[in-house]
C-alpha atoms as a PDB file:
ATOM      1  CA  UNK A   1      11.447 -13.986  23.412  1.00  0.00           C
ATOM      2  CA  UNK A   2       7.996 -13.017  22.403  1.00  0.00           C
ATOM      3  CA  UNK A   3       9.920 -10.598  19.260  1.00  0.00           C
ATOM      4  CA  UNK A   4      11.974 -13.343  18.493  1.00  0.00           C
ATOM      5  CA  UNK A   5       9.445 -16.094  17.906  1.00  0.00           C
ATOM      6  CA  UNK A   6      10.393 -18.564  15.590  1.00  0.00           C
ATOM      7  CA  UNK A   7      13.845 -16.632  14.854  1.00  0.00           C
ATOM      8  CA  UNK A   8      17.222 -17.406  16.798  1.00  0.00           C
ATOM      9  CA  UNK A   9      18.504 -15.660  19.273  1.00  0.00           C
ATOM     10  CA  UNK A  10      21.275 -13.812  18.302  1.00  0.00           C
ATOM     11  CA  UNK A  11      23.955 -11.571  19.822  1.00  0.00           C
ATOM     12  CA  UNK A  12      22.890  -7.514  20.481  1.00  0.00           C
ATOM     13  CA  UNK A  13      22.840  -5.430  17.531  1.00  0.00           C
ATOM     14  CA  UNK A  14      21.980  -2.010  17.018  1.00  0.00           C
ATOM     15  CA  UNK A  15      21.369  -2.209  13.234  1.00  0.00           C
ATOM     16  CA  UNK A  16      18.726  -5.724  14.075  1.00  0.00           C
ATOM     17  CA  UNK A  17      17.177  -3.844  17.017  1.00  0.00           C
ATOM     18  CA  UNK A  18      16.343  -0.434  15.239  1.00  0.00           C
ATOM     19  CA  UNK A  19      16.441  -1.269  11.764  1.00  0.00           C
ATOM     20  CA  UNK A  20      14.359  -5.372  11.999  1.00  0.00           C
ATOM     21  CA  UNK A  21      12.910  -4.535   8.639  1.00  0.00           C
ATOM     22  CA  UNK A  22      15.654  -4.978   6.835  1.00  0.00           C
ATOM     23  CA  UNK A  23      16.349  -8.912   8.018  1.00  0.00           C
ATOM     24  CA  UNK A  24      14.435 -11.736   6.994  1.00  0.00           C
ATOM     25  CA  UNK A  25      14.341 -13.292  10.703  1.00  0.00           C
ATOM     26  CA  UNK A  26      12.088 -10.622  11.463  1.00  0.00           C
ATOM     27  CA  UNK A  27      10.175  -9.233   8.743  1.00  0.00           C
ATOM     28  CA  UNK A  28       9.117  -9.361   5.117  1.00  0.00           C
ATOM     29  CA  UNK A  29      10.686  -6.026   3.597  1.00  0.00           C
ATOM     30  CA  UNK A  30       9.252  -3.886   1.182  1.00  0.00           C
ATOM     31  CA  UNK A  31       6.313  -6.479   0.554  1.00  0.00           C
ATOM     32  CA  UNK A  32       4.991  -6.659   4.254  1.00  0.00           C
ATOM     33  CA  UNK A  33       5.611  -2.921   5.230  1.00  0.00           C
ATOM     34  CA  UNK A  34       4.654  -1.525   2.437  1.00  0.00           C
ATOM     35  CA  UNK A  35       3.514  -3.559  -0.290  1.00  0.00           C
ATOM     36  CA  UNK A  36       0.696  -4.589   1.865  1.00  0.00           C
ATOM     37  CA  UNK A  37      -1.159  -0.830   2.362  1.00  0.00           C
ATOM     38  CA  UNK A  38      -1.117  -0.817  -1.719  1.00  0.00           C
ATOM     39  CA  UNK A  39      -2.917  -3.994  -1.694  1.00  0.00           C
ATOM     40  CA  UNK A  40      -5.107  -2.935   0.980  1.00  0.00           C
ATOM     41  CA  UNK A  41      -6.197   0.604  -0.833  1.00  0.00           C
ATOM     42  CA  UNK A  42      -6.797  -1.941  -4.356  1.00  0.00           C
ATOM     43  CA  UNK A  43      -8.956  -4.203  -2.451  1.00  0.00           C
ATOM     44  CA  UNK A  44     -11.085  -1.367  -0.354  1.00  0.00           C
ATOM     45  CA  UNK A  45     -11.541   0.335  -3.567  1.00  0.00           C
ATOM     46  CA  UNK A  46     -12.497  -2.794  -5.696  1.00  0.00           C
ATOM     47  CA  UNK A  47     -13.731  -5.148  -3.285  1.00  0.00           C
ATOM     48  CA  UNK A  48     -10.529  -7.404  -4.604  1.00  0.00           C
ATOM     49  CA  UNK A  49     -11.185 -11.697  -3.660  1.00  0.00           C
ATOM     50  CA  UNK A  50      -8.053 -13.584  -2.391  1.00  0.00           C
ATOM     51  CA  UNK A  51      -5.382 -13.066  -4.921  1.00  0.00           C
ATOM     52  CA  UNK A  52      -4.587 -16.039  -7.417  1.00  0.00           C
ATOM     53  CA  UNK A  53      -0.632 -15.740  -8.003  1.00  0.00           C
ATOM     54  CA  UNK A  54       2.188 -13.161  -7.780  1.00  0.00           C
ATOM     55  CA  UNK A  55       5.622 -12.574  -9.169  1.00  0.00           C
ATOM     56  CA  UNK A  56       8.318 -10.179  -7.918  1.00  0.00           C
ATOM     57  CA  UNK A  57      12.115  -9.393  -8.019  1.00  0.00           C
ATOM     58  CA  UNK A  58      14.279  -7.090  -6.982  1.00  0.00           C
ATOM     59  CA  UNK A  59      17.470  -6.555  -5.168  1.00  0.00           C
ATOM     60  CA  UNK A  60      19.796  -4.814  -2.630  1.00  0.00           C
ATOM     61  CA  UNK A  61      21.134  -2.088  -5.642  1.00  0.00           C
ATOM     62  CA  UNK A  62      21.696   1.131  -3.104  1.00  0.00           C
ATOM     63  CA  UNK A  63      22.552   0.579   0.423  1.00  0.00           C
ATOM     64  CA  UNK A  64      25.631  -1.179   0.818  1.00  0.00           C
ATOM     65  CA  UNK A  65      25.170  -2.506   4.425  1.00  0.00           C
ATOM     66  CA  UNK A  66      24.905  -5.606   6.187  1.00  0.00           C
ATOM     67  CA  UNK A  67      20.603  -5.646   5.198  1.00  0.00           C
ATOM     68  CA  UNK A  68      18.883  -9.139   4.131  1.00  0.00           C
ATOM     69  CA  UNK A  69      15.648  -7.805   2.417  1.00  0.00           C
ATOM     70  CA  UNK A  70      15.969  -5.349  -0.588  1.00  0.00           C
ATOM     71  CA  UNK A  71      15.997  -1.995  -1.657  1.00  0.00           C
ATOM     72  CA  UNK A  72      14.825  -2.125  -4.799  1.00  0.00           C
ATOM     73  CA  UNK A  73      11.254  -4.251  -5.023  1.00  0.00           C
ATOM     74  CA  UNK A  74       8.741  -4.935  -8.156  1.00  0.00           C
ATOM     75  CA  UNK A  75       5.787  -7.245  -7.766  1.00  0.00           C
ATOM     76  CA  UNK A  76       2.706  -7.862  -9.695  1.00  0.00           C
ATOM     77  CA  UNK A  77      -0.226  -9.802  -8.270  1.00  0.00           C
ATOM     78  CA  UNK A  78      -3.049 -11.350 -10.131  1.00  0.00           C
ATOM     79  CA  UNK A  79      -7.037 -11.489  -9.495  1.00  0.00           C
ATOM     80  CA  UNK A  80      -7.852 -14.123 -12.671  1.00  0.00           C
ATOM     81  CA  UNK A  81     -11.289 -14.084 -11.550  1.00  0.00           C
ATOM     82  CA  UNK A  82     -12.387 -10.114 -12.109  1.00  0.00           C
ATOM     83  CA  UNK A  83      -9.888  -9.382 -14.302  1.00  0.00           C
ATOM     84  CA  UNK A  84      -7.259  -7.215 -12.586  1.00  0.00           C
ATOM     85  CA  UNK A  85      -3.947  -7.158 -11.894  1.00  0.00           C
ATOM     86  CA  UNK A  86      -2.126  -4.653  -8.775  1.00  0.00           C
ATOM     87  CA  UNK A  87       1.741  -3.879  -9.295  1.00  0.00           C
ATOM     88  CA  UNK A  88       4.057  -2.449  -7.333  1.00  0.00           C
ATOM     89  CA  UNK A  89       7.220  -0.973  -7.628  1.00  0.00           C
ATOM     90  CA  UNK A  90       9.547   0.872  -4.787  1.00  0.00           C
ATOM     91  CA  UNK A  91      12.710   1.989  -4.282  1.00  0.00           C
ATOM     92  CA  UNK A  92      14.778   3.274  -1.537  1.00  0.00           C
ATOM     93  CA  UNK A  93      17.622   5.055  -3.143  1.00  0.00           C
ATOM     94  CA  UNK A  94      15.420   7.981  -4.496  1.00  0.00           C
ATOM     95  CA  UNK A  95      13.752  10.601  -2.929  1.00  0.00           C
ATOM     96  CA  UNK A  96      11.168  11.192  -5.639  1.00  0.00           C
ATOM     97  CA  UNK A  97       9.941   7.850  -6.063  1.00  0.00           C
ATOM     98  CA  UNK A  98       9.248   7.419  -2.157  1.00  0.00           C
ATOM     99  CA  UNK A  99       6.226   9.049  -2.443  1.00  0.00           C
ATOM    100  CA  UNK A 100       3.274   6.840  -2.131  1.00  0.00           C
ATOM    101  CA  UNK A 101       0.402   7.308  -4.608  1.00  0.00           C
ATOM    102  CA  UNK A 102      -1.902   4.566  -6.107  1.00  0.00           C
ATOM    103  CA  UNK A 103      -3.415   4.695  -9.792  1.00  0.00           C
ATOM    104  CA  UNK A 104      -6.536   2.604 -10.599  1.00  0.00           C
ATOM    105  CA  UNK A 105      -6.355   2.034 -14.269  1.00  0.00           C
ATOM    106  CA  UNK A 106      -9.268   1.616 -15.734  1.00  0.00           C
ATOM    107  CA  UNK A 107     -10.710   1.486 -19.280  1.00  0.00           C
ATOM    108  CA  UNK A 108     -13.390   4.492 -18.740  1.00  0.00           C
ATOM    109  CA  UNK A 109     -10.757   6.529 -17.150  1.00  0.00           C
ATOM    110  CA  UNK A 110      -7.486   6.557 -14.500  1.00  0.00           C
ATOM    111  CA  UNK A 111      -7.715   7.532 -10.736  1.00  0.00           C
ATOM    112  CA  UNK A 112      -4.806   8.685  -9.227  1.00  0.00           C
ATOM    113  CA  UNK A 113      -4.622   8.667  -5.308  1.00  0.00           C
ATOM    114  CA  UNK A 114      -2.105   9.919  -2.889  1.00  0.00           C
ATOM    115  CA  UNK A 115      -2.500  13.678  -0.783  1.00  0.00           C
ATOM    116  CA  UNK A 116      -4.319  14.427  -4.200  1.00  0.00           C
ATOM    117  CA  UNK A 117      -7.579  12.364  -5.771  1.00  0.00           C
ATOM    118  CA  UNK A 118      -7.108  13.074  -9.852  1.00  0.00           C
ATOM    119  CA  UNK A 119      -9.214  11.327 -12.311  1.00  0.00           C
ATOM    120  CA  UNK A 120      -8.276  11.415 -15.747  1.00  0.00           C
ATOM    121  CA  UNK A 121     -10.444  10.166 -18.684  1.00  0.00           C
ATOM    122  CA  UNK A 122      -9.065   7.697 -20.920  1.00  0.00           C
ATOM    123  CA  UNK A 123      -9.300   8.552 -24.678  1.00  0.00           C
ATOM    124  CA  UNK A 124     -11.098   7.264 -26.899  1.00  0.00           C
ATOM    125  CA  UNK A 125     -13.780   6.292 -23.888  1.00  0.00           C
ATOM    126  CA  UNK A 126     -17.297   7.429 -23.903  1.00  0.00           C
ATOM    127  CA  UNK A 127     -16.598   9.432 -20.490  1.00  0.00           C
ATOM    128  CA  UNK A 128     -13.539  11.187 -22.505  1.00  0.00           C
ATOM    129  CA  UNK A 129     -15.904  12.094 -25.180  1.00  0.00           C
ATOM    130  CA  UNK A 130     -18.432  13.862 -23.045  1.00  0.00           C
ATOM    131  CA  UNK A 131     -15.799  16.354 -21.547  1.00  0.00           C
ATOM    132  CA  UNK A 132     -15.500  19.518 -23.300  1.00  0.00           C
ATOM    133  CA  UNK A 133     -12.255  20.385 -24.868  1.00  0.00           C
ATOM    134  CA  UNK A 134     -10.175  22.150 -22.237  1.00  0.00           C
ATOM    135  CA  UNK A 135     -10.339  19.030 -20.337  1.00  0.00           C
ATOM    136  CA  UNK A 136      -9.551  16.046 -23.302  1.00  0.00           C
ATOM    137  CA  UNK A 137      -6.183  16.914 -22.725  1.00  0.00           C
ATOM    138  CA  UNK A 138      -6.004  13.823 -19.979  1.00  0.00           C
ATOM    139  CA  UNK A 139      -2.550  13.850 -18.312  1.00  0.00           C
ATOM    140  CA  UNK A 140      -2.590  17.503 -18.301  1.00  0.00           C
ATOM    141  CA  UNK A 141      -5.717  18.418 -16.876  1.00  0.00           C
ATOM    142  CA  UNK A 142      -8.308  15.993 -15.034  1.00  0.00           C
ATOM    143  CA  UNK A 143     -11.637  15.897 -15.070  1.00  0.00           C
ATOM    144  CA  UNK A 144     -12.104  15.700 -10.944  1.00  0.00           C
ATOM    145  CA  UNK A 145      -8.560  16.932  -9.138  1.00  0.00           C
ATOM    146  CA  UNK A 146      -9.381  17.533  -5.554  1.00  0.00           C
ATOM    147  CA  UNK A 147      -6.293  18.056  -2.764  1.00  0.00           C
ATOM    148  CA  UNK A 148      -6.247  17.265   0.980  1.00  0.00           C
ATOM    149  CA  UNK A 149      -4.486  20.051   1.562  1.00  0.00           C
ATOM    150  CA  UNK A 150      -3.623  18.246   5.716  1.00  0.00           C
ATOM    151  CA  UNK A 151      -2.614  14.978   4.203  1.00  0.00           C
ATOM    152  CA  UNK A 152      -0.169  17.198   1.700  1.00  0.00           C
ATOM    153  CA  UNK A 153       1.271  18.736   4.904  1.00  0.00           C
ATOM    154  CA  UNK A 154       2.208  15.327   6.679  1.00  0.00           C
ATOM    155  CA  UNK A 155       3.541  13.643   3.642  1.00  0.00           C
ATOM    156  CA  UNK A 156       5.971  16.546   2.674  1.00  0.00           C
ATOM    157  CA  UNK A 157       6.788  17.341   6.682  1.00  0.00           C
ATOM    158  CA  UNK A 158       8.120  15.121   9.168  1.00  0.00           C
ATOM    159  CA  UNK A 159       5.507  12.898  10.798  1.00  0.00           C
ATOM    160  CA  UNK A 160       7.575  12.229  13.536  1.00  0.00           C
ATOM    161  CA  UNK A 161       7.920  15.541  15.017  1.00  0.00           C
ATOM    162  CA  UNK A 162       4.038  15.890  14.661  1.00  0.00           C
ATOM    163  CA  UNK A 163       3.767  13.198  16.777  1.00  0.00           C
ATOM    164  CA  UNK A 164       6.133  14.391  19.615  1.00  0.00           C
ATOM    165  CA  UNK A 165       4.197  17.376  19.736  1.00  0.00           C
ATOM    166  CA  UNK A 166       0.525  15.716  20.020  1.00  0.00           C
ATOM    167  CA  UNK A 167      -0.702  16.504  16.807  1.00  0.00           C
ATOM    168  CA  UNK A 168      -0.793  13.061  15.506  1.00  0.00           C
ATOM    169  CA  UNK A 169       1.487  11.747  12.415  1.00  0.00           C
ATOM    170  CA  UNK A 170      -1.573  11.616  10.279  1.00  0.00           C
ATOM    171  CA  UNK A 171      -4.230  13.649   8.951  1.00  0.00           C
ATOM    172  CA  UNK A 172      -7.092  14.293   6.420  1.00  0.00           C
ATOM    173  CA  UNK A 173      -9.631  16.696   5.329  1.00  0.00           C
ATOM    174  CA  UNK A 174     -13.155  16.287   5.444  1.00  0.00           C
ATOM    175  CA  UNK A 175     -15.588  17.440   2.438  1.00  0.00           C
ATOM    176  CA  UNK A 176     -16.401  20.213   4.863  1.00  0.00           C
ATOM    177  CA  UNK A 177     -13.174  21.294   5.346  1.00  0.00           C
ATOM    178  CA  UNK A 178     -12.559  20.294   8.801  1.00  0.00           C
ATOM    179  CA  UNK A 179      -9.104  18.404   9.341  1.00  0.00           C
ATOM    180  CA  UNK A 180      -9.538  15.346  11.639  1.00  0.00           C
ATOM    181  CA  UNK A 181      -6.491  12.536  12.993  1.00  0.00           C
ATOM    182  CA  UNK A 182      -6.725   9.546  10.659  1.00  0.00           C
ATOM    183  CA  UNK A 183      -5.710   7.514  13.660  1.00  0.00           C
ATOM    184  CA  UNK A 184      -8.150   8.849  16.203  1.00  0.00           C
ATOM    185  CA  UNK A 185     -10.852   7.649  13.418  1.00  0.00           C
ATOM    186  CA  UNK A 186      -9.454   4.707  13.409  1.00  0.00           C
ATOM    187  CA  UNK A 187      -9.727   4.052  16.981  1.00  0.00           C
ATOM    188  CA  UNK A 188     -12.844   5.827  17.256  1.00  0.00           C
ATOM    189  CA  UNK A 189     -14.410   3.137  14.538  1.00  0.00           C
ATOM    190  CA  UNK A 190     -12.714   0.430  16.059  1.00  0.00           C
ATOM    191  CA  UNK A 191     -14.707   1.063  19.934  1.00  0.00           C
ATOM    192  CA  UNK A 192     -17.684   2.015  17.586  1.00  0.00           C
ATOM    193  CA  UNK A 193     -18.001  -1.305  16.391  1.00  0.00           C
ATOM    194  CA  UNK A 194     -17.443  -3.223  19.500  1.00  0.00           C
ATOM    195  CA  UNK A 195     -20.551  -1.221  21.070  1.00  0.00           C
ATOM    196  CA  UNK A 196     -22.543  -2.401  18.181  1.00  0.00           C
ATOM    197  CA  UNK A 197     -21.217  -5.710  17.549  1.00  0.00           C
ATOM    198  CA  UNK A 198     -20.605  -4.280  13.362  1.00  0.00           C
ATOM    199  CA  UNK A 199     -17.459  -5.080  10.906  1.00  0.00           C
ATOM    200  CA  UNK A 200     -14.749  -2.039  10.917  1.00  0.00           C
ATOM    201  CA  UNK A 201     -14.040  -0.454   7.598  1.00  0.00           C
ATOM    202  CA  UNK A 202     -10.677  -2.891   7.338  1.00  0.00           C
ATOM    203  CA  UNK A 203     -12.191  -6.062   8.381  1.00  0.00           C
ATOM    204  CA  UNK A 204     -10.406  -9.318   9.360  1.00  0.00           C
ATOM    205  CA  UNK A 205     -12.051 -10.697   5.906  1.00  0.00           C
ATOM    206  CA  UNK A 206     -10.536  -7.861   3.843  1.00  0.00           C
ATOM    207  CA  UNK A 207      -6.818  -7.618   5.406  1.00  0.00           C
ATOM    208  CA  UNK A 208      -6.347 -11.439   4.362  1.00  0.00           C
ATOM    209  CA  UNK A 209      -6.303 -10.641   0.128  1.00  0.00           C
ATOM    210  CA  UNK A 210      -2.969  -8.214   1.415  1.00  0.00           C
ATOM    211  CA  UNK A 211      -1.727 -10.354   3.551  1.00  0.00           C
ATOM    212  CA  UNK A 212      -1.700 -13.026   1.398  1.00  0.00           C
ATOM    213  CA  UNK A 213      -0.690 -11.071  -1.490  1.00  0.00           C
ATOM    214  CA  UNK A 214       2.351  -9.716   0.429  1.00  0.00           C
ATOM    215  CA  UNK A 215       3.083 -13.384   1.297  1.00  0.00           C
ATOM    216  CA  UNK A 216       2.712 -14.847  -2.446  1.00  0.00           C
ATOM    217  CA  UNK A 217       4.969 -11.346  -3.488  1.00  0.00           C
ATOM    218  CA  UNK A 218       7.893 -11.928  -0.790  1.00  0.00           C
ATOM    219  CA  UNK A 219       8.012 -16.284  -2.140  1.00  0.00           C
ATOM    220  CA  UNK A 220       8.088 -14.861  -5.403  1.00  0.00           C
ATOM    221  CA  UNK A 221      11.513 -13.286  -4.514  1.00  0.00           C
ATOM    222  CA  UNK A 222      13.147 -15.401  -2.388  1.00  0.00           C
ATOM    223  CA  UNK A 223      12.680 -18.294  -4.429  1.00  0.00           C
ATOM    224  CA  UNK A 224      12.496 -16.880  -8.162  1.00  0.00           C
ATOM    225  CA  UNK A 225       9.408 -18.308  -9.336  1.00  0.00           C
ATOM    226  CA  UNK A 226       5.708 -17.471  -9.670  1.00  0.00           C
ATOM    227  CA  UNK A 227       3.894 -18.587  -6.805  1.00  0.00           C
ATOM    228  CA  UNK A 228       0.133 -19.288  -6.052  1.00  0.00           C
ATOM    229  CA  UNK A 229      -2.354 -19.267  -3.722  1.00  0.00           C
ATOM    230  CA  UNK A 230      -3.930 -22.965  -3.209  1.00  0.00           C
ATOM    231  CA  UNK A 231      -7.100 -21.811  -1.895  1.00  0.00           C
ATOM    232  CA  UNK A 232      -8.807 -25.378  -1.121  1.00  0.00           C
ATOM    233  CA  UNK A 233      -5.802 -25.968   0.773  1.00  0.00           C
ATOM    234  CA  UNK A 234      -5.080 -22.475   2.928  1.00  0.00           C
ATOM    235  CA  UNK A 235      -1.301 -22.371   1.513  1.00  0.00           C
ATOM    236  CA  UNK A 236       1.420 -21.171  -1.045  1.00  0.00           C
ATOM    237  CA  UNK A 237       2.705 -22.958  -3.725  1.00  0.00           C
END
């Protein structure tokens, strides 16, 4: 009862229990799961306000089961206000594609963030005029390319299995080259700032302009239209 909520009962099924993501009486697909950490990583790196509207589409293109939410999922929310606009794009029917990395696009240069943080100068800027030759060739050679070699190692292994074994399913490198459990961090943040009465890194404040955003994104779809955030009002038009 406490799963279920607001959604009916319904008889036992394997494919609901293990696989809730992919119905709408449980969950908001793509957009919730995973839409929401891109819009998360946008916001922590430009201190992002509420978002203003969103559009998305997509469909169920691949998988030809009984799922509700969709394989295939594009959405594009805006920030009026400063000027910037996050979209997203995933897939589930190819392997290459399910990597998760996150460009910043700026108009000085590009920052490209996944296991690897690449910057690339844009041309024609006056950051891509100060770099010397061998490195004004932008999309083959960035100006700052630096690799966390431990994060590399959970994305292309099995996070899972890391996990069973007590190793944690995630990791990252420290500029001193020590490797450290991005959850234990977490959690070791999270007691941190109860013993000093402080904010965590991801705030309450700061998770709202994802959740919202996923929100505006997964409207967008289900009712094919642009929606927006009514911010006077707390609610989605």
């Amino acid at each position: 009862d406490e799963f279920l909520g607001a959604a009916p009962k319904r008889a036992f099924d394997a494919s609901r229990f293990f696989e809730w993501r992919q119905y709408w009486d449980y969950s908001t697909g793509l957009s919730g799961d995973v839409f929401s950490h891109t819009l998360s990583a946008a916001q922590y790196l430009l201190d992002l306000p509420l978002p203003e509207t969103a559009t998305a589409s997509g469909g169920i293109y691949h998988w030809r089961d009984q799922r509700e939410t969709p394989d295939q999922f594009t959405a594009s929310v805006e920030f009026p206000s400063r000027r910037v606009q996050v979209n997203f794009l995933s897939t589930l029917s190819n392997s290459f594609f399910r990597r998760s990395a996150l460009a910043v696009c700026g108009t000085k240069a590009t920052l490209e963030l996944s296991w690897k943080l690449s910057v690339y100068a844009e041309q024609g800027s006056e950051l891509f005029e100060r770099l010397d030759k061998e490195k004004r060739r932008p999309y083959e050679r960035p100006y700052i390319d630096i690799t966390d070699n431990a994060a590399r190692l959970i994305v292309q292994g099995a996070p899972s299995s890391r996990w069973l074994e007590g190793r944690g399913a995630t990791a990252t490198t420290a500029a001193d080259g020590s490797v450290h459990d991005t959850t234990r961090l977490h959690h070791e943040e999270w007691v941190r700032c109860m013993r000093a009465r402080t904010q965590p890194s991801a705030s309450y404040a700061s998770s709202l302009c994802s959740t919202i955003g996923a929100h505006l994104a997964t409207q967008s779809y289900r009712q094919g239209r642009r929606m927006r955030w009514d911010a006077e009002k707390k609610q989605i038009l």
